[in-house]
Protein backbone atom coordinates (compact mmCIF):
# COMPACT_ATOMS: atom_id res chain seq x y z
CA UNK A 1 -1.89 -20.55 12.53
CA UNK A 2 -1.71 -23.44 10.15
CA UNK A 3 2.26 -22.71 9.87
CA UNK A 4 2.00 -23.04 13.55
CA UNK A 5 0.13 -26.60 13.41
CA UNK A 6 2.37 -27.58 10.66
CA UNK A 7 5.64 -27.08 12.77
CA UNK A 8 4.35 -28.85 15.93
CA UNK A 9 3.60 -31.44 13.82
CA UNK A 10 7.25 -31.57 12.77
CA UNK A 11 9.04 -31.56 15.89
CA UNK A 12 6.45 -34.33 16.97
CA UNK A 13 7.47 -36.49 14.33
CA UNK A 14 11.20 -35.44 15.32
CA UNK A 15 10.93 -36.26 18.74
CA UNK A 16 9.35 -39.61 18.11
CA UNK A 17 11.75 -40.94 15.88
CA UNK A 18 15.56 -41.72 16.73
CA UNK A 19 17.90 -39.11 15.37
CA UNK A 20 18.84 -39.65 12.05
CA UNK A 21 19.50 -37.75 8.56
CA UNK A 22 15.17 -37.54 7.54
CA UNK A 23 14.16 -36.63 11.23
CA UNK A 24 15.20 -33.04 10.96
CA UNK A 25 14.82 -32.63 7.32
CA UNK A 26 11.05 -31.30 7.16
CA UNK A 27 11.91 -28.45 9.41
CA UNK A 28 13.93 -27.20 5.84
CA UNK A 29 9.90 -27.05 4.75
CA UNK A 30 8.45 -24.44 7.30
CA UNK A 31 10.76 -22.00 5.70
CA UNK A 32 8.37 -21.83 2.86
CA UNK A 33 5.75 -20.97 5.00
CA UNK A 34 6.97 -17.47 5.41
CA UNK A 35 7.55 -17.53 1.67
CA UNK A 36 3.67 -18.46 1.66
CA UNK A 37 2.86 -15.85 3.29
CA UNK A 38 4.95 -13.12 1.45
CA UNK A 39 6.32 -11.55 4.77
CA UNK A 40 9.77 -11.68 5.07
CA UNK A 41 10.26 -11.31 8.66
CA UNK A 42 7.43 -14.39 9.28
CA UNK A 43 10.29 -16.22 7.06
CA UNK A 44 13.06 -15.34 9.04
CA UNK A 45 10.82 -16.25 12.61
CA UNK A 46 10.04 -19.51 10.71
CA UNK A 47 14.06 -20.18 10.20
CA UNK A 48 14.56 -19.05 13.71
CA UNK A 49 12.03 -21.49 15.16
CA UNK A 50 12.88 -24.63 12.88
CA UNK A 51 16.71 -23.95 14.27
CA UNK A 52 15.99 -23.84 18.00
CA UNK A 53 13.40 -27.00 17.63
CA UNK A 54 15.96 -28.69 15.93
CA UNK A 55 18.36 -28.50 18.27
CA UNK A 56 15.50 -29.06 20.94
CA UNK A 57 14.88 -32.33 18.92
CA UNK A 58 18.47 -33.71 19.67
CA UNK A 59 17.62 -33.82 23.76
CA UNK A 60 13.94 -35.02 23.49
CA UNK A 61 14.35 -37.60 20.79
CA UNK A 62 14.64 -41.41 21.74
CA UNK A 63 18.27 -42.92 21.26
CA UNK A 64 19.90 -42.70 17.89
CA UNK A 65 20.44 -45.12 15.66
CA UNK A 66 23.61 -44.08 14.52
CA UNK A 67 26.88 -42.34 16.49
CA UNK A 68 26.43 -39.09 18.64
CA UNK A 69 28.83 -37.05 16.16
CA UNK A 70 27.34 -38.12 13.13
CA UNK A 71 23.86 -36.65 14.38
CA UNK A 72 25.20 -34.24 15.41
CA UNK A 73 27.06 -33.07 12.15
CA UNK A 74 23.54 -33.89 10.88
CA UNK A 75 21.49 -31.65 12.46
CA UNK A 76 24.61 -28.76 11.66
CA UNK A 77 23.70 -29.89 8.56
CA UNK A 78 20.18 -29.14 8.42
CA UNK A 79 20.13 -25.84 9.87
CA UNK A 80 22.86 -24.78 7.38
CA UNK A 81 20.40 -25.89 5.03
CA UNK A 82 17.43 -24.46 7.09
CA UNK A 83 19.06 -20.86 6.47
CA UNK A 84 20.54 -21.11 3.17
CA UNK A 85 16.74 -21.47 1.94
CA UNK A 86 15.80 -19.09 4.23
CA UNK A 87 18.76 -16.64 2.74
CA UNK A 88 17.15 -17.99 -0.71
CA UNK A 89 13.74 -17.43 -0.04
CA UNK A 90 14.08 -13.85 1.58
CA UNK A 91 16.18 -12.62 -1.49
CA UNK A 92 13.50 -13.98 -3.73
CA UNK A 93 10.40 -12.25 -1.85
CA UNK A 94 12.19 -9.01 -1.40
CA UNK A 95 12.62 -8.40 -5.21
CA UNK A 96 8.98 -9.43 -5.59
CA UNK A 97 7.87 -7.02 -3.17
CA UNK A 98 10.15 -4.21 -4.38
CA UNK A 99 8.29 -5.22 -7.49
CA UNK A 100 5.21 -5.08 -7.05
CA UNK A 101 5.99 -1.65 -4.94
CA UNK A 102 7.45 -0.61 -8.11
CA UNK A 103 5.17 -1.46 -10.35
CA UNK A 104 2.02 0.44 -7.68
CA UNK A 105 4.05 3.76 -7.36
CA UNK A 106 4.53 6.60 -9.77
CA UNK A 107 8.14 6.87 -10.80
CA UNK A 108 7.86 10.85 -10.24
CA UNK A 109 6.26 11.68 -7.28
CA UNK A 110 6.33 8.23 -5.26
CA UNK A 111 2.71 8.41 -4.79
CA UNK A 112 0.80 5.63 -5.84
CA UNK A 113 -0.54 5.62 -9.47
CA UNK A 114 -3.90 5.22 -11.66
CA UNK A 115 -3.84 1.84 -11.76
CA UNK A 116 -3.38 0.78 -8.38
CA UNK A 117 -6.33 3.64 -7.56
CA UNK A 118 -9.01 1.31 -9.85
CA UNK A 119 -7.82 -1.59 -8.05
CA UNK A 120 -7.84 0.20 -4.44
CA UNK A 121 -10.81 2.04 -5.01
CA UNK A 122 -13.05 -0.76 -6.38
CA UNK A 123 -12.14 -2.89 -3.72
CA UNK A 124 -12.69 0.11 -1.40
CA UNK A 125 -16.02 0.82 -3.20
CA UNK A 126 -17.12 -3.04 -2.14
CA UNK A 127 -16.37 -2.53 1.49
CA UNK A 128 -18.75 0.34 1.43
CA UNK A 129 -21.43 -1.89 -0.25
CA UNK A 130 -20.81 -4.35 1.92
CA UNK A 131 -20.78 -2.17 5.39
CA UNK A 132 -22.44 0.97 4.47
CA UNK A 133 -19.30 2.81 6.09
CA UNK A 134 -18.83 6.53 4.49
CA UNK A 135 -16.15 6.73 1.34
CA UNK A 136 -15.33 9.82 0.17
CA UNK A 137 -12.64 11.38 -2.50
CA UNK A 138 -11.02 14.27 -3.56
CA UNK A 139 -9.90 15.07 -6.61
CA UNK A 140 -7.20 17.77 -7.07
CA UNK A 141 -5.63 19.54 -9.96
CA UNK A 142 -2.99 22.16 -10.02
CA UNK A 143 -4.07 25.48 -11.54
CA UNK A 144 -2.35 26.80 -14.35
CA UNK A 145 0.04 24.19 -14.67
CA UNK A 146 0.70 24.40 -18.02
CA UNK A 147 1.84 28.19 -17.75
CA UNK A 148 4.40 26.88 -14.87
CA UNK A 149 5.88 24.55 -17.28
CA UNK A 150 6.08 26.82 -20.15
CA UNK A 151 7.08 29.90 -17.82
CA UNK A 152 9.79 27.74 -15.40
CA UNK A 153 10.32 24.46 -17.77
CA UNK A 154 9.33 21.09 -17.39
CA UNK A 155 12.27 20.78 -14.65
CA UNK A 156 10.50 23.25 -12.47
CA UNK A 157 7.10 21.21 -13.13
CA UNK A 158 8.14 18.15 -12.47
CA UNK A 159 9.30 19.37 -8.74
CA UNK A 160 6.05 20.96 -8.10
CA UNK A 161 4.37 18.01 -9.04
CA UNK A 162 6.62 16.12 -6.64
CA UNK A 163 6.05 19.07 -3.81
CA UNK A 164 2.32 18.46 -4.01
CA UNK A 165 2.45 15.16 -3.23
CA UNK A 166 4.80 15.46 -0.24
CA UNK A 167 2.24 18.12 1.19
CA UNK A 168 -0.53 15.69 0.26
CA UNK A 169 1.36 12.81 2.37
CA UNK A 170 1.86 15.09 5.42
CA UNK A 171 -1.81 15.98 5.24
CA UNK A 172 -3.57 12.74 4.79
CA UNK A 173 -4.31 9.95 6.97
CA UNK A 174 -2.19 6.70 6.71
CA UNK A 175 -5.45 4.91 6.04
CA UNK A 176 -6.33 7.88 2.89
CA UNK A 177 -4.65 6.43 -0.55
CA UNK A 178 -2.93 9.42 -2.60
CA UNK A 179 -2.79 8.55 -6.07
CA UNK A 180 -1.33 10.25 -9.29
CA UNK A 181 -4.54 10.65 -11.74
CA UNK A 182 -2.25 11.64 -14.51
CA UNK A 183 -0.65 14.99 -15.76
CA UNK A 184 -1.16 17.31 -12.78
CA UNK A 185 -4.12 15.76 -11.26
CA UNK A 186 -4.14 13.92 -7.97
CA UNK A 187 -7.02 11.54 -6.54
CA UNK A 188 -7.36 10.71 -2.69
CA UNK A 189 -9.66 7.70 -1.20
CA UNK A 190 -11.21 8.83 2.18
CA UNK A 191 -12.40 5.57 3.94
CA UNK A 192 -14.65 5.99 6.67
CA UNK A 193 -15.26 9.57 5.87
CA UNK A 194 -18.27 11.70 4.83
CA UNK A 195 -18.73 14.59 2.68
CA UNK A 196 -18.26 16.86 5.74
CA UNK A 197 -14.84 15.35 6.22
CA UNK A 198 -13.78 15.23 2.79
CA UNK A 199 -14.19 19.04 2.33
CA UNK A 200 -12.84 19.79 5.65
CA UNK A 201 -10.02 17.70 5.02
CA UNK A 202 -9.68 18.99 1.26
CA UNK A 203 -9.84 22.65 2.98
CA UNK A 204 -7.04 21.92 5.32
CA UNK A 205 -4.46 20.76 2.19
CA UNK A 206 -5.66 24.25 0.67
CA UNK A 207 -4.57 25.75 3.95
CA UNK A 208 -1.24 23.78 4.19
CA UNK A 209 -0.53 24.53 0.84
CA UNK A 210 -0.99 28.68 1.15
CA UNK A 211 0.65 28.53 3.74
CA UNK A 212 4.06 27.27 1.46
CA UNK A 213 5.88 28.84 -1.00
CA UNK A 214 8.24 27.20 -4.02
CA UNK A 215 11.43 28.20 -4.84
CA UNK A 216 12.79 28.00 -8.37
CA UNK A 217 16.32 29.18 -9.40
CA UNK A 218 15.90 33.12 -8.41
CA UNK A 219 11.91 32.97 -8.24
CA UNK A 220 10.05 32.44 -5.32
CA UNK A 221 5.71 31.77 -6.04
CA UNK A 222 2.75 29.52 -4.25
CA UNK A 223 1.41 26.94 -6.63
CA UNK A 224 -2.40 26.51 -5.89
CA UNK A 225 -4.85 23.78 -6.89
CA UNK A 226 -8.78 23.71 -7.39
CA UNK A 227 -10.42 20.18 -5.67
CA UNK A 228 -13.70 18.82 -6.58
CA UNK A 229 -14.96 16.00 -3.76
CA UNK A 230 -17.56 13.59 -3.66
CA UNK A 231 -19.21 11.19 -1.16
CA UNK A 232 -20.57 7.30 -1.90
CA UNK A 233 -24.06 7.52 -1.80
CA UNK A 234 -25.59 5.20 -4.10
CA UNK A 235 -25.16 1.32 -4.78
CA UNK A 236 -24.91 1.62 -8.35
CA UNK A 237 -22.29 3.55 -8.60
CA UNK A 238 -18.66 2.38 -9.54
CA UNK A 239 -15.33 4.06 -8.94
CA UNK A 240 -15.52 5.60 -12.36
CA UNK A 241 -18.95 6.99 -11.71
CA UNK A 242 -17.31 8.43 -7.77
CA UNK A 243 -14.42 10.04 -10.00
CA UNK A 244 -16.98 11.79 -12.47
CA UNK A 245 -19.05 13.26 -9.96
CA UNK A 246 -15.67 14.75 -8.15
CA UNK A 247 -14.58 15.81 -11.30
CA UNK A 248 -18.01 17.78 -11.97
CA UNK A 249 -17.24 19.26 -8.77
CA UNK A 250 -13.55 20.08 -9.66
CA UNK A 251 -15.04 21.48 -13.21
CA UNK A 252 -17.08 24.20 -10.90
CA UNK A 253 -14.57 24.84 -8.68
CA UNK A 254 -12.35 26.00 -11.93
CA UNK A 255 -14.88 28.78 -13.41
CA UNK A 256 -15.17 29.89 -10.57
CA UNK A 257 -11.92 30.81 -10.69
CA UNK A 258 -9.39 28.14 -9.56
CA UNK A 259 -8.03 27.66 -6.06
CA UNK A 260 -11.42 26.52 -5.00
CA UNK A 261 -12.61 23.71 -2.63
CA UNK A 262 -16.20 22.43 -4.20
CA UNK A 263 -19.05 19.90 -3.22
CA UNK A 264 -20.79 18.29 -5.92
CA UNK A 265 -24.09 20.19 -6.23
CA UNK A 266 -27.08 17.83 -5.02
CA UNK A 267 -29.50 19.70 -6.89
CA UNK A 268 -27.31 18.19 -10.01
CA UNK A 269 -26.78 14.89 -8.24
CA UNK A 270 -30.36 14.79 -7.97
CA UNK A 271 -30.83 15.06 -11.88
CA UNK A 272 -27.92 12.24 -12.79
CA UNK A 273 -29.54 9.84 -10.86
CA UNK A 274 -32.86 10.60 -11.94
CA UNK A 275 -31.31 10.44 -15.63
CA UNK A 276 -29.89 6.81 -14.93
């Protein structure tokens, strides 16, 4: 809106004041309104718009002060200008977005990793403070990992690791965030879901994931992975206190015997908060 404003404003002043070399020249400034707002297509709309109004300007705007050709080599002038900033600008934000999308991903699996989960989940966490909507999370680790990597190589471990999280992509929720704990352990955010959800949906990847099999070199097996999930239910709880009770949960699931979807107990629940 206020890029809006700032452009009317513009062509205002451009159609008030005789065609000359300044008239035009702010429209070179709404480029970096886009840049502002770290979009590159509103950058390229911005460029768009600041080359049509400019033109626009040369049949509203009161006589010139100067020859026909020379405003009109003028205003060539400024939206060659108008585009090599945009060209400028859109180079610049695109290697600041691939970036930042770098710098938010794990290099193996192309999920995103731990530290974009304690940023995503706190602020995830204050939404739920804020609105009392259900947050939930899952937290997932492969069983026996450690034997596949010794038995197949690190090779072989590194694409089940990176099968995992395609199946976890394909089974989530655009709005769910898939991140890489670390080593072979996986974390999902659940906005706007309960506990109910959470193990349903935590049931389903178990499902999708028996249902698969991984092929390495001449042998064929079905990797399987114990989840431990836990629902938002108390104010005073952070992210790291959400990813300890899931990880109780995952603990459980684990004796009793891997490839096991688990709750955290509320009879144990119960006890933590009563010990806090």
């Amino acid at each position: 809106m206020t890029g809006i404003l700032l452009t009317a404003l513009i062509f205002i002043f451009d159609c008030i004041t005789p065609p000359g070399i300044t008239s035009s020249v702010p429209y070179i400034g709404v480029v970096f309104i886009g840049l502002a707002a770290r979009s590159p297509l509103t950058l390229l709309l911005f460029a768009g718009l600041s080359s049509v109004l400019i033109i626009c300007g040369i049949l509203i705007s009161p006589d010139p002060v100067m020859p026909f050709n020379t405003v009109m080599i003028n205003r060539a002038l400024t939206i060659v200008a108008v585009w090599l900033t945009a060209s400028l600008c859109y180079l610049h934000l695109h290697s600041v977005l691939t970036l930042q999308h770098l710098a938010h991903r794990d290099q193996l699996t192309g999920v995103y990793n731990r530290h974009y989960l304690i940023a995503k989940g706190s602020e995830q966490i204050k939404m739920w403070q804020r609105y009392q909507m259900p947050f939930s999370l899952i937290i997932l680790d492969i069983d026996y990992f450690k034997k596949i990597n010794d038995k197949y190589g690190h090779v072989a471990g590194d694409r089940v690791l990176k099968h995992i999280a395609k199946l976890l992509q394909l089974q989530t929720r655009n709005v769910d965030t898939i991140c890489r704990f670390g080593g072979e352990e996986f974390v999902i955010l659940l906005p706007m879901v309960d506990l109910d959800g959470a193990l349903a949906m935590a049931q389903r990847i178990q499902r999708a994931l028996s249902a698969t099999s991984f092929t390495w070199e001449s042998s064929t097996f079905t990797p399987t992975v114990s989840m431990g999930v836990a629902e938002l239910v108390d104010k005073q709880w952070d992210l790291d206190k959400l990813i300890t009770v899931a990880d109780m949960a995952l603990y459980q699931a684990k004796t009793l015997g891997r490839n096991q979807v688990m709750p955290m107990p509320m009879s144990k629940l119960a006890r933590m908060n009563s010990a806090t």
